[in-house]
PDB file of N, CA and C in Angstrom:
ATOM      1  N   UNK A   1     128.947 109.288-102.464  1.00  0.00           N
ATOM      2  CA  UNK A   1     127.886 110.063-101.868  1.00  0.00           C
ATOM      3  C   UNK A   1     127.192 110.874-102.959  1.00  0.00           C
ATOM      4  N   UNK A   2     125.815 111.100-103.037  1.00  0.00           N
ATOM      5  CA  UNK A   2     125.183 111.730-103.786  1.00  0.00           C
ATOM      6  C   UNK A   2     125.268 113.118-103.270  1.00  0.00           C
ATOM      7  N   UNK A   3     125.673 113.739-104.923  1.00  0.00           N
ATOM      8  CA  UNK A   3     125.586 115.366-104.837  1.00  0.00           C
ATOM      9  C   UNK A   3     124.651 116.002-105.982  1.00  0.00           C
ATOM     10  N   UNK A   4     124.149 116.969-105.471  1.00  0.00           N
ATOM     11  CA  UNK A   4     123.568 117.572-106.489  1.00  0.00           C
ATOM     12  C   UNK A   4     124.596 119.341-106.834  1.00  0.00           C
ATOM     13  N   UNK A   5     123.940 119.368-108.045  1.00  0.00           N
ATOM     14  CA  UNK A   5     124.084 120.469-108.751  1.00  0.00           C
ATOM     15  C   UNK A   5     122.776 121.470-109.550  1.00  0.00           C
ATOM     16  N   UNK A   6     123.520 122.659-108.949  1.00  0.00           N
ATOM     17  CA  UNK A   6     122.508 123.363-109.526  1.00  0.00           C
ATOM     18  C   UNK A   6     122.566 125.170-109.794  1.00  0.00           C
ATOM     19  N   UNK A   7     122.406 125.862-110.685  1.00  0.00           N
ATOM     20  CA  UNK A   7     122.862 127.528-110.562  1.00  0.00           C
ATOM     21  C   UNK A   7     122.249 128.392-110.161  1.00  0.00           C
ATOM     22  N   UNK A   8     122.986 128.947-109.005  1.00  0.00           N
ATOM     23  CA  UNK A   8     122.663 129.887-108.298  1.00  0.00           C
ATOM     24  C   UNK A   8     122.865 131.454-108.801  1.00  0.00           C
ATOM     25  N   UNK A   9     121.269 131.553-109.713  1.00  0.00           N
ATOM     26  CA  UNK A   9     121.445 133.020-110.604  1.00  0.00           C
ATOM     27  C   UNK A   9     121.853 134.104-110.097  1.00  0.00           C
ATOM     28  N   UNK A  10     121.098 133.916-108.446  1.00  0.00           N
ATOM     29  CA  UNK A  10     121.276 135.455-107.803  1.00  0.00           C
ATOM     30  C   UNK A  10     122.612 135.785-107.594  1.00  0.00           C
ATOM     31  N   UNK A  11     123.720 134.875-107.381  1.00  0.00           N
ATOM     32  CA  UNK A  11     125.329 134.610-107.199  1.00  0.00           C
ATOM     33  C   UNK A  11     125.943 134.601-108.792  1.00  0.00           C
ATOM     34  N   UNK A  12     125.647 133.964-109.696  1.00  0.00           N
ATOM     35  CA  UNK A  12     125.934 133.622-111.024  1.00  0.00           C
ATOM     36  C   UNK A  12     127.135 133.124-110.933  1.00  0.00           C
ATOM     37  N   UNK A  13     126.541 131.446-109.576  1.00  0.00           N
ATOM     38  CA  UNK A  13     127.636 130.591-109.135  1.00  0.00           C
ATOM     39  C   UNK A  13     126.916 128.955-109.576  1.00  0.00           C
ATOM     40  N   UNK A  14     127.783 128.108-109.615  1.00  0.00           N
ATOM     41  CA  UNK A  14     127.340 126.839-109.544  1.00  0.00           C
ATOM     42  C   UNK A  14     127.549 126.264-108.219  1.00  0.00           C
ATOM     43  N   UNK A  15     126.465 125.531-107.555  1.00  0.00           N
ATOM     44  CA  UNK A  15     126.681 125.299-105.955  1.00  0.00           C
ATOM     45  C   UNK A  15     126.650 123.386-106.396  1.00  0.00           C
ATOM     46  N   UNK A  16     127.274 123.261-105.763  1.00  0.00           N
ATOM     47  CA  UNK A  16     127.363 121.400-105.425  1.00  0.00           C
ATOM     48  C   UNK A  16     127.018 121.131-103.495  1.00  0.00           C
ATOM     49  N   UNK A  17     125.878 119.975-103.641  1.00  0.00           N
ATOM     50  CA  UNK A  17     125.630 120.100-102.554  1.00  0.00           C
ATOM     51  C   UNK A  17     125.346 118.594-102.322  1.00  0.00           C
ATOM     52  N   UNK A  18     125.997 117.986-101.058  1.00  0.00           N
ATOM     53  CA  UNK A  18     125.540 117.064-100.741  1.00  0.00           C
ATOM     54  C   UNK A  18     125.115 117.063 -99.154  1.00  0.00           C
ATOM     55  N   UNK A  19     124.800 115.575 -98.527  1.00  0.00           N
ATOM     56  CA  UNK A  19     124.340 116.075 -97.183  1.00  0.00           C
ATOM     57  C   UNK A  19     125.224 116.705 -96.187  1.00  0.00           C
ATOM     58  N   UNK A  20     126.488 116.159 -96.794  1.00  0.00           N
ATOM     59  CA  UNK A  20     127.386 116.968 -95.672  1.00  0.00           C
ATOM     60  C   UNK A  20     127.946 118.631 -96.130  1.00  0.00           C
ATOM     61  N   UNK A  21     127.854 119.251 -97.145  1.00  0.00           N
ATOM     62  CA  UNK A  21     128.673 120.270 -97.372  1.00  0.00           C
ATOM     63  C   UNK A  21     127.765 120.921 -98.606  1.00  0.00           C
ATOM     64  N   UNK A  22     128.007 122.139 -98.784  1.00  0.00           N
ATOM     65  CA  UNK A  22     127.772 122.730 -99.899  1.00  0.00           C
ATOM     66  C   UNK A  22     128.923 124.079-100.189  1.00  0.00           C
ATOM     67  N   UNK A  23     129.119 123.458-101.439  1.00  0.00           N
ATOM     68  CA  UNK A  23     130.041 124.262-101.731  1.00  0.00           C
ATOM     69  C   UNK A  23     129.927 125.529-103.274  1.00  0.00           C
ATOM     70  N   UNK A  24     130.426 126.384-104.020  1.00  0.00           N
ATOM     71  CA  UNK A  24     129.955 127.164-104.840  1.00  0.00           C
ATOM     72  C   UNK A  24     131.474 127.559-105.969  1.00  0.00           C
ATOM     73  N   UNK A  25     131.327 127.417-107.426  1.00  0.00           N
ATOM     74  CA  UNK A  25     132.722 127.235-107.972  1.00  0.00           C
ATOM     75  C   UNK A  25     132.106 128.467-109.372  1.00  0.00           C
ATOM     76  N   UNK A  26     132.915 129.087-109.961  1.00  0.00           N
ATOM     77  CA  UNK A  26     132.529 129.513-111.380  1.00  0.00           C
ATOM     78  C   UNK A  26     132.096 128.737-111.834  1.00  0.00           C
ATOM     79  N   UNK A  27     133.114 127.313-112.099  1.00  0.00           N
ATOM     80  CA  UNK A  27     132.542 126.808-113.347  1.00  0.00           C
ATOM     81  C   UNK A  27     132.726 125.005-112.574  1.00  0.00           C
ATOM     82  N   UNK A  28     132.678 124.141-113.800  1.00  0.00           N
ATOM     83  CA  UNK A  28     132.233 122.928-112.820  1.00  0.00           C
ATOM     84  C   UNK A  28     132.847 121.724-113.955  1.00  0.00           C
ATOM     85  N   UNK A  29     133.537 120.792-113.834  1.00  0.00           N
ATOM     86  CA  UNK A  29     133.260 119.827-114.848  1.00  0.00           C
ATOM     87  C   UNK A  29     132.835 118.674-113.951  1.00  0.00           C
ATOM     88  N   UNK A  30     131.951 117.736-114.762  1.00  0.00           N
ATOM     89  CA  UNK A  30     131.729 116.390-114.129  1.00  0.00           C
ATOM     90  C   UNK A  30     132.150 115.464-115.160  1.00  0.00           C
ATOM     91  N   UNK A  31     132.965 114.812-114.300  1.00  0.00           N
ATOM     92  CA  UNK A  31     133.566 114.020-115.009  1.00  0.00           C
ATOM     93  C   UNK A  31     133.200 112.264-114.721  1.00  0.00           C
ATOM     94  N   UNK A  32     131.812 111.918-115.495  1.00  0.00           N
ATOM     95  CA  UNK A  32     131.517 110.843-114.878  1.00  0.00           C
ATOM     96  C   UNK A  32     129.731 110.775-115.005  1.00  0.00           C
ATOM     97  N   UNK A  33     129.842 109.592-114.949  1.00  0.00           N
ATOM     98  CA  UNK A  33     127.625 109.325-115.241  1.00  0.00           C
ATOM     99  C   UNK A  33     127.151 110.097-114.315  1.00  0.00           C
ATOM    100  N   UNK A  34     125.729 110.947-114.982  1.00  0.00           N
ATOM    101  CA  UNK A  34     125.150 112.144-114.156  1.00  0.00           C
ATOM    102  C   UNK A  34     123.720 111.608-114.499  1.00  0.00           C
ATOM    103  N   UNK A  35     122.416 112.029-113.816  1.00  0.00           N
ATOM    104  CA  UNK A  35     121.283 112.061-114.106  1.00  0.00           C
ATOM    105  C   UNK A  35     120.390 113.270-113.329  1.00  0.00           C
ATOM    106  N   UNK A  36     119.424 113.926-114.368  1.00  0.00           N
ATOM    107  CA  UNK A  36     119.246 114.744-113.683  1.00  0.00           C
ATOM    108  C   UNK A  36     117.608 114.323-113.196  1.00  0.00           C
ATOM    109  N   UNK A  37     117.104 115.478-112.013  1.00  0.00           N
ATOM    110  CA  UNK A  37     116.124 115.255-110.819  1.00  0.00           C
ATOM    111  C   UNK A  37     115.405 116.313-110.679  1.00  0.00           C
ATOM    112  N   UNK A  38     114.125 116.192-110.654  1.00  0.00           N
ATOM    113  CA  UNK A  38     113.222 117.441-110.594  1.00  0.00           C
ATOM    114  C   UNK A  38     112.503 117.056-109.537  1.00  0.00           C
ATOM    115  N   UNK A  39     111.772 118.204-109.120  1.00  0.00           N
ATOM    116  CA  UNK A  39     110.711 118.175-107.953  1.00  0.00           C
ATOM    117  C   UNK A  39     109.847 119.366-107.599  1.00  0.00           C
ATOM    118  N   UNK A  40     108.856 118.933-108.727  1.00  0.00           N
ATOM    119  CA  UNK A  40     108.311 120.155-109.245  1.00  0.00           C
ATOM    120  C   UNK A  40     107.102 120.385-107.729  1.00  0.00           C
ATOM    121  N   UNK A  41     107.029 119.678-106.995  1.00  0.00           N
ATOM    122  CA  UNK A  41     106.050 119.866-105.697  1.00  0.00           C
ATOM    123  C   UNK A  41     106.927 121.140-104.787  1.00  0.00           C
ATOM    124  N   UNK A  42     108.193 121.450-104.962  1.00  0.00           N
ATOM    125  CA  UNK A  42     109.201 122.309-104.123  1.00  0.00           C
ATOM    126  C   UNK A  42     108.113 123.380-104.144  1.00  0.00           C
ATOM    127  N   UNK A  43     108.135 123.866-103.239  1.00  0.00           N
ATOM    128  CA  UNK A  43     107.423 125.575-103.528  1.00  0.00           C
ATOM    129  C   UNK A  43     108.596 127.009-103.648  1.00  0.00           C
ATOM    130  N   UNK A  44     110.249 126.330-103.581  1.00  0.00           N
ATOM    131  CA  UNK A  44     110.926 127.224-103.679  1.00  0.00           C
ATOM    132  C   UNK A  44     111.750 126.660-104.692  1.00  0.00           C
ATOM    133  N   UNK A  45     112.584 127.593-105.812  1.00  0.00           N
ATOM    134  CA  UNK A  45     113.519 126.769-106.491  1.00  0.00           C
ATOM    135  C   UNK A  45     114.922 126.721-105.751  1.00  0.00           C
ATOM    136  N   UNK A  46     115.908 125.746-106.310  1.00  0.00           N
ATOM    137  CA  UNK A  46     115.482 125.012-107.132  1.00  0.00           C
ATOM    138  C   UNK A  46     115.049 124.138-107.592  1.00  0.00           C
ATOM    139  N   UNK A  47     114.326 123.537-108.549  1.00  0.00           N
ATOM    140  CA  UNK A  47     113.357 122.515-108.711  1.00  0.00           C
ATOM    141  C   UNK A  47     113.745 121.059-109.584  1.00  0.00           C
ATOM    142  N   UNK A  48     114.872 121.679-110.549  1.00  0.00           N
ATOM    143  CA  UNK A  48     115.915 120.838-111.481  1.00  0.00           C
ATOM    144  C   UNK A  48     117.080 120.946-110.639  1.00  0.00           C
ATOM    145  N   UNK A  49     117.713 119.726-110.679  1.00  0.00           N
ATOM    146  CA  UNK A  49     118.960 119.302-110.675  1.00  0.00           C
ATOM    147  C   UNK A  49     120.070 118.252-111.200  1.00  0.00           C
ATOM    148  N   UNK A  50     121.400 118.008-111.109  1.00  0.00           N
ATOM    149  CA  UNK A  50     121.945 117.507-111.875  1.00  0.00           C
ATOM    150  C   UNK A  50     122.425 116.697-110.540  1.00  0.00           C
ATOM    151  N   UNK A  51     122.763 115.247-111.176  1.00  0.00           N
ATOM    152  CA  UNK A  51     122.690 114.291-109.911  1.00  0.00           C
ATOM    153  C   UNK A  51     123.987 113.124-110.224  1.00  0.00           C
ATOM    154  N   UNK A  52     124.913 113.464-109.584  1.00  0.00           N
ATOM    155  CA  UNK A  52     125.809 112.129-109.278  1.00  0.00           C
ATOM    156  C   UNK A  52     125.902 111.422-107.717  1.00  0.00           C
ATOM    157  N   UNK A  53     126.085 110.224-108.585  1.00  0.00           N
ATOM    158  CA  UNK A  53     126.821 109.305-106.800  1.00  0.00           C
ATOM    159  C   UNK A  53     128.229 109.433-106.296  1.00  0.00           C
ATOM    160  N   UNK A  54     128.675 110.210-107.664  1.00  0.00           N
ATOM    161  CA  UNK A  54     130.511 109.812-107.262  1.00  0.00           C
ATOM    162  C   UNK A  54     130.829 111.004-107.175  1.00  0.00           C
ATOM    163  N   UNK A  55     130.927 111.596-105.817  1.00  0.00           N
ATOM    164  CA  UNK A  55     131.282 113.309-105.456  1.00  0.00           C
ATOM    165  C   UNK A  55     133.147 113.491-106.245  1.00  0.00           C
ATOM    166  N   UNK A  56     133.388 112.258-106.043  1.00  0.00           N
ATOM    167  CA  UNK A  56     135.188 112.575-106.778  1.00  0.00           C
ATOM    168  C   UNK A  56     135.007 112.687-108.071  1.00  0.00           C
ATOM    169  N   UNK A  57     134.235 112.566-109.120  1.00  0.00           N
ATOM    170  CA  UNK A  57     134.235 113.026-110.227  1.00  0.00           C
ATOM    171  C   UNK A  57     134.163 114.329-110.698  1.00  0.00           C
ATOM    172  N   UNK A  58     133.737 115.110-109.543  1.00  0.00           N
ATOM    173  CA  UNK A  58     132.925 116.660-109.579  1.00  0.00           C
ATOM    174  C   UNK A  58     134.590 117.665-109.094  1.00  0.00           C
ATOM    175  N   UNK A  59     134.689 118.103-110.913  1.00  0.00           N
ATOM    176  CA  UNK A  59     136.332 119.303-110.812  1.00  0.00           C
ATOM    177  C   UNK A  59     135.639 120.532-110.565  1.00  0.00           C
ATOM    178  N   UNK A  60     136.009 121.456-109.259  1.00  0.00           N
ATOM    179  CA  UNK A  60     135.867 122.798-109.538  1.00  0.00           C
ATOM    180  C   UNK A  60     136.273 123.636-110.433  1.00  0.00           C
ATOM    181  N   UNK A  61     136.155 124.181-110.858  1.00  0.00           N
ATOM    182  CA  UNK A  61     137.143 125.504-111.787  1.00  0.00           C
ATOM    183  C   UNK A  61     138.544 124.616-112.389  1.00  0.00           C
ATOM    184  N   UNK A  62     138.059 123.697-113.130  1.00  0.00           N
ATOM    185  CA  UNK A  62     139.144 123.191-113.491  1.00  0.00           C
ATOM    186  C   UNK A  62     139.832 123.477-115.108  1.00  0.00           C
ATOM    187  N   UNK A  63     141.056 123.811-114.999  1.00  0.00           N
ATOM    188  CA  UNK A  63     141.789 124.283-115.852  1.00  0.00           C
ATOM    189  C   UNK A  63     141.668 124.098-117.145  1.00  0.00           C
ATOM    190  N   UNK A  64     141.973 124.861-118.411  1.00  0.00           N
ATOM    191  CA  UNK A  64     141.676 125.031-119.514  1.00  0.00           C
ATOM    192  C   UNK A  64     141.951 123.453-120.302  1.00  0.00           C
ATOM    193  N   UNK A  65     143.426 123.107-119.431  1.00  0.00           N
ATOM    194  CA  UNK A  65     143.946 122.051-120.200  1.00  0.00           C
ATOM    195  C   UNK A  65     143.192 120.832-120.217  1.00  0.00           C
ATOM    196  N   UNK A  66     142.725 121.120-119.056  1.00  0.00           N
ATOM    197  CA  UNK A  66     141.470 119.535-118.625  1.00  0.00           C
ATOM    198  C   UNK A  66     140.210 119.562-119.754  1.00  0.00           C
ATOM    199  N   UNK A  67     139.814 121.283-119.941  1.00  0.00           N
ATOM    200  CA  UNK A  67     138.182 121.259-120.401  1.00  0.00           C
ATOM    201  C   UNK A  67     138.673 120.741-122.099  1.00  0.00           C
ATOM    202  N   UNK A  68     139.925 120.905-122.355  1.00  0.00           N
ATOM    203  CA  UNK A  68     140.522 120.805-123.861  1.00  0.00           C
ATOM    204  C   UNK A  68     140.434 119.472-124.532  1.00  0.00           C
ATOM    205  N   UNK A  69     140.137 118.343-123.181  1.00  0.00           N
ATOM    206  CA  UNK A  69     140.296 116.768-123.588  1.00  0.00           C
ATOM    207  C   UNK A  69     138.741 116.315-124.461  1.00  0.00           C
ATOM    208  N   UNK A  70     138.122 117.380-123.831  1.00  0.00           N
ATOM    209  CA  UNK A  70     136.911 117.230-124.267  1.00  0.00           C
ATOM    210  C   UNK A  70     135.972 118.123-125.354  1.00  0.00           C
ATOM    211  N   UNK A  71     135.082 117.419-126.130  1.00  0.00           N
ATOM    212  CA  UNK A  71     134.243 118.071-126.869  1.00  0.00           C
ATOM    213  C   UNK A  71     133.055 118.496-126.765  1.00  0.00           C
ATOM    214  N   UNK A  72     132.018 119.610-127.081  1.00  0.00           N
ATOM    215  CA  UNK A  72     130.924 120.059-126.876  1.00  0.00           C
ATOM    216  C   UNK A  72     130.211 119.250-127.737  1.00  0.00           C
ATOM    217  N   UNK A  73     129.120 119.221-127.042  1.00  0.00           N
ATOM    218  CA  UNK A  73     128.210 117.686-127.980  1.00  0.00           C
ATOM    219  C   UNK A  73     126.702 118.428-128.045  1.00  0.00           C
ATOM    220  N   UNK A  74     126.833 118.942-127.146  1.00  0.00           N
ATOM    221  CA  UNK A  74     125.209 119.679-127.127  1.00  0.00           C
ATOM    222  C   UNK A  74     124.999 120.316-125.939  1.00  0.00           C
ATOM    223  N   UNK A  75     123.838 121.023-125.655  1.00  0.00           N
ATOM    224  CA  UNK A  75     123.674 121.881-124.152  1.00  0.00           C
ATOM    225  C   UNK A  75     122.635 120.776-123.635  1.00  0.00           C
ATOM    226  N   UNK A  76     122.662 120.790-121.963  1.00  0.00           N
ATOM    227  CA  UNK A  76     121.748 120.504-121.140  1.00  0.00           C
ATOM    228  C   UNK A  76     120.199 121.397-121.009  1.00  0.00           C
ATOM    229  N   UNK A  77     119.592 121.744-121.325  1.00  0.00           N
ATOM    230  CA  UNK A  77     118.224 122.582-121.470  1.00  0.00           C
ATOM    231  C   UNK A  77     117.449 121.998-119.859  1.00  0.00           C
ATOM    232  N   UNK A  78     117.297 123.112-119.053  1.00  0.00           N
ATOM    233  CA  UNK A  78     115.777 122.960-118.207  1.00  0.00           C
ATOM    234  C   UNK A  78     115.108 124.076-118.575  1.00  0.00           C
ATOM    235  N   UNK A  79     113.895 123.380-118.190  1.00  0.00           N
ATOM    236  CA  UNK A  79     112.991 124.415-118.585  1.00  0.00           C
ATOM    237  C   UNK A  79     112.121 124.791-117.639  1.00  0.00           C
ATOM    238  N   UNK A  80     112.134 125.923-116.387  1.00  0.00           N
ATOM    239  CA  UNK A  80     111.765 126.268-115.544  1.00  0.00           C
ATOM    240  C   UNK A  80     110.113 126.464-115.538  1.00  0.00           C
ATOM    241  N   UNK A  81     108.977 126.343-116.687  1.00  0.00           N
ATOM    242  CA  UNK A  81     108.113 126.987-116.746  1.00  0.00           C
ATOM    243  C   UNK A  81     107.195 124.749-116.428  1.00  0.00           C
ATOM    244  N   UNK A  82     107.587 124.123-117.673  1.00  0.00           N
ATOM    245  CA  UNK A  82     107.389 122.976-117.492  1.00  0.00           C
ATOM    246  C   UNK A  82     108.132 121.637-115.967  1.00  0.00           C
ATOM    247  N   UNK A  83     109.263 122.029-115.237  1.00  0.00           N
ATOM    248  CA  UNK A  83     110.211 121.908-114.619  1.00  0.00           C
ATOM    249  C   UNK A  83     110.689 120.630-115.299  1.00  0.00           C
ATOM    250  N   UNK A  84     111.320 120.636-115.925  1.00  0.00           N
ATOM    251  CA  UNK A  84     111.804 119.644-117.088  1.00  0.00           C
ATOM    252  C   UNK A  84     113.275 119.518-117.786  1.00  0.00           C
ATOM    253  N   UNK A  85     114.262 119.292-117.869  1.00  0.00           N
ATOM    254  CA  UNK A  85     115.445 118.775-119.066  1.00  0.00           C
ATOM    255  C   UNK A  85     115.034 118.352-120.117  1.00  0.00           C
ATOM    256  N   UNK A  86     115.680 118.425-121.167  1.00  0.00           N
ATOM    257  CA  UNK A  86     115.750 118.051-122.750  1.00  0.00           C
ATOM    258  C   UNK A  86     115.968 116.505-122.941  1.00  0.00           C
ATOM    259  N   UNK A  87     117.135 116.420-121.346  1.00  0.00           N
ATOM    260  CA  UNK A  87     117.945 114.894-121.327  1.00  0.00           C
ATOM    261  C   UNK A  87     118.599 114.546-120.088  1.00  0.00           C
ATOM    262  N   UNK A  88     117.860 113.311-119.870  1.00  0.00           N
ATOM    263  CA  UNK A  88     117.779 112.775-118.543  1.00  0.00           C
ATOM    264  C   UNK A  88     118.911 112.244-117.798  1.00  0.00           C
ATOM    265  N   UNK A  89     119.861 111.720-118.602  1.00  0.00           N
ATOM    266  CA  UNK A  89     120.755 110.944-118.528  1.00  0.00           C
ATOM    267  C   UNK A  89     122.196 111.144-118.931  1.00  0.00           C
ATOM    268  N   UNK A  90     123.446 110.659-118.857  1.00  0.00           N
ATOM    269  CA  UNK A  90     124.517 111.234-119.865  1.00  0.00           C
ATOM    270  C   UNK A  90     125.807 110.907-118.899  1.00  0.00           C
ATOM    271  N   UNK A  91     127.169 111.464-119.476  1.00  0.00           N
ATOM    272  CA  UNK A  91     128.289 110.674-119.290  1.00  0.00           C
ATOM    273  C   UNK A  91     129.169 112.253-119.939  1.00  0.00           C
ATOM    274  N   UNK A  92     129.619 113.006-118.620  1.00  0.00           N
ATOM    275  CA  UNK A  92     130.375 113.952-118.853  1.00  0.00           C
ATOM    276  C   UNK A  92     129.375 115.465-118.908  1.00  0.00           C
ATOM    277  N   UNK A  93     129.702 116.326-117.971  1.00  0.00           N
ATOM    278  CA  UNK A  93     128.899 117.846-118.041  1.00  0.00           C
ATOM    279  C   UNK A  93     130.253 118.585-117.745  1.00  0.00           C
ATOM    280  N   UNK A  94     130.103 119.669-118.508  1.00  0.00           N
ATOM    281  CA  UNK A  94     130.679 121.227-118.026  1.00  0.00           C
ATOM    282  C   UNK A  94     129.641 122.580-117.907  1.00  0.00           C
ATOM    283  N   UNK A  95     129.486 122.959-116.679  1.00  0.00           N
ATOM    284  CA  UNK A  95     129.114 124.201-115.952  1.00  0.00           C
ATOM    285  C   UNK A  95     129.406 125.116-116.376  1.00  0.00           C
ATOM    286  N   UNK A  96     129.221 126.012-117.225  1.00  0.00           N
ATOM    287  CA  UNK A  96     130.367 127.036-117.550  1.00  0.00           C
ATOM    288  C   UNK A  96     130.241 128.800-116.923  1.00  0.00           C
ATOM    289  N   UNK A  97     130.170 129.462-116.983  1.00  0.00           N
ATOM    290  CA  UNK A  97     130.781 130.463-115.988  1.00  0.00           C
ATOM    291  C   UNK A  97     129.486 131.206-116.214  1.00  0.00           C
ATOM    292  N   UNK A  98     128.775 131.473-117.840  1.00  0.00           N
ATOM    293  CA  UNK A  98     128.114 132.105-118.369  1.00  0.00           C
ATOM    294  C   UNK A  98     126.437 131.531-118.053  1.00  0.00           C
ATOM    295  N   UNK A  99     125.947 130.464-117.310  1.00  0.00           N
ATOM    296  CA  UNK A  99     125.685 129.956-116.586  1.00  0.00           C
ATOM    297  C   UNK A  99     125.249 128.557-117.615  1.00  0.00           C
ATOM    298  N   UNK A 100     125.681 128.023-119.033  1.00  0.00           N
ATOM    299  CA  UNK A 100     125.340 126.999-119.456  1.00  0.00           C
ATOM    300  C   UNK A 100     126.010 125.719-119.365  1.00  0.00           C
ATOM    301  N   UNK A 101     125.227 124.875-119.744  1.00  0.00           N
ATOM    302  CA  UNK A 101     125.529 123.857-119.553  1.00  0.00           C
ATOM    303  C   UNK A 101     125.818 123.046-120.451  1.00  0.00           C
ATOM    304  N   UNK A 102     127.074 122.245-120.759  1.00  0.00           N
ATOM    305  CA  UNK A 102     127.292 121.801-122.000  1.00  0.00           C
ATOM    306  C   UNK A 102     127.346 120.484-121.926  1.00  0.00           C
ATOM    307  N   UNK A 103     127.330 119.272-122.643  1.00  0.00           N
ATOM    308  CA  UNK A 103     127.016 117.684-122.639  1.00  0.00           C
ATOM    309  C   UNK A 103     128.390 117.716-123.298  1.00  0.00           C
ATOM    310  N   UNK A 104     129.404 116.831-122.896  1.00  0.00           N
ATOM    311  CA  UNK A 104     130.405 116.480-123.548  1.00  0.00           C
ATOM    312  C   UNK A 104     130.882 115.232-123.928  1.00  0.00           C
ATOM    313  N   UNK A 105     131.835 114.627-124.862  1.00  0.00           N
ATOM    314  CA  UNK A 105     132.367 113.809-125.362  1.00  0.00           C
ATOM    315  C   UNK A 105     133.656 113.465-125.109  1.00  0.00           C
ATOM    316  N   UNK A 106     134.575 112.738-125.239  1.00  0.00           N
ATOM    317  CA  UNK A 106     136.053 112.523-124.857  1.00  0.00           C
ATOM    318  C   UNK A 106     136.527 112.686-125.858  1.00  0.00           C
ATOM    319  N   UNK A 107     137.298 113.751-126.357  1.00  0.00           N
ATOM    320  CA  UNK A 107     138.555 113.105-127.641  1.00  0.00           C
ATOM    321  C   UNK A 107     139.043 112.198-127.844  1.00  0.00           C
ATOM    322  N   UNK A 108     139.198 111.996-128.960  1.00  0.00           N
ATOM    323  CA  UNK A 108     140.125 111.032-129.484  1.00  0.00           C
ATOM    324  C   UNK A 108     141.558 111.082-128.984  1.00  0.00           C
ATOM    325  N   UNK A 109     141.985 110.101-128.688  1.00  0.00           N
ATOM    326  CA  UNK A 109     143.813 110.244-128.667  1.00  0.00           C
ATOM    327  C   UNK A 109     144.117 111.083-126.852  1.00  0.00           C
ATOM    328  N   UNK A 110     142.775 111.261-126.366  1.00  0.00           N
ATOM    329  CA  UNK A 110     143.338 112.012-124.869  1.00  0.00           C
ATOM    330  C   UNK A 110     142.613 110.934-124.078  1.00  0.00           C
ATOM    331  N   UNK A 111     143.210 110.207-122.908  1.00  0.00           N
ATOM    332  CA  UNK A 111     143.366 109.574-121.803  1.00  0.00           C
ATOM    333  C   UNK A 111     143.570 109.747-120.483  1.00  0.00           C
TER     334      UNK A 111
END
């Protein structure tokens, strides 16, 4: 099922929402192909979002030891003024508490 993602500043929560449920976590990993979705015609935000099909890939607040398998590769950038991302596409996100968004990689040697 398709869910979206997206941060809720006024909360300084990450909400995951699909048609059946919406739910709200500190922090978020996705673990799994993401693409993100704009819709800059909205007249309310939000207008960017982050988009999977596979709701079981999506960890709430998941533990230090999990975020450890992985490496920071670069940030996700929207840009609220253009309604736009840096990068459309990708394989692994972490949400992080502070409200960014980081693009990640798999370590070596973790499975």
């Amino acid at each position: 099922m398709k869910s979206r993602i997206h941060r809720c500043n006024c909360r300084k929560l990450w909400s995951v929402q699909n048609r059946k449920t919406t739910i709200t976590a500190s922090t978020v990993l996705l673990y799994g192909e993401w693409n993100t979705e704009v819709k800059p015609e909205r007249i309310t935000n939000p207008k960017g979002f982050v988009t999977t099909i596979h709701s079981e890939e999506i960890i709430l607040n998941p533990a230090n030891d999990v975020i450890m398998q992985f490496k920071k590769e670069g940030r996700l950038l929207y840009d609220k003024k253009d309604v736009d991302f840096n990068v459309a596409s990708g394989q692994y996100l972490y949400f992080a508490e502070d409200g960014t968004c980081y693009m990640l990689s798999k370590r070596i040697g973790w499975d």
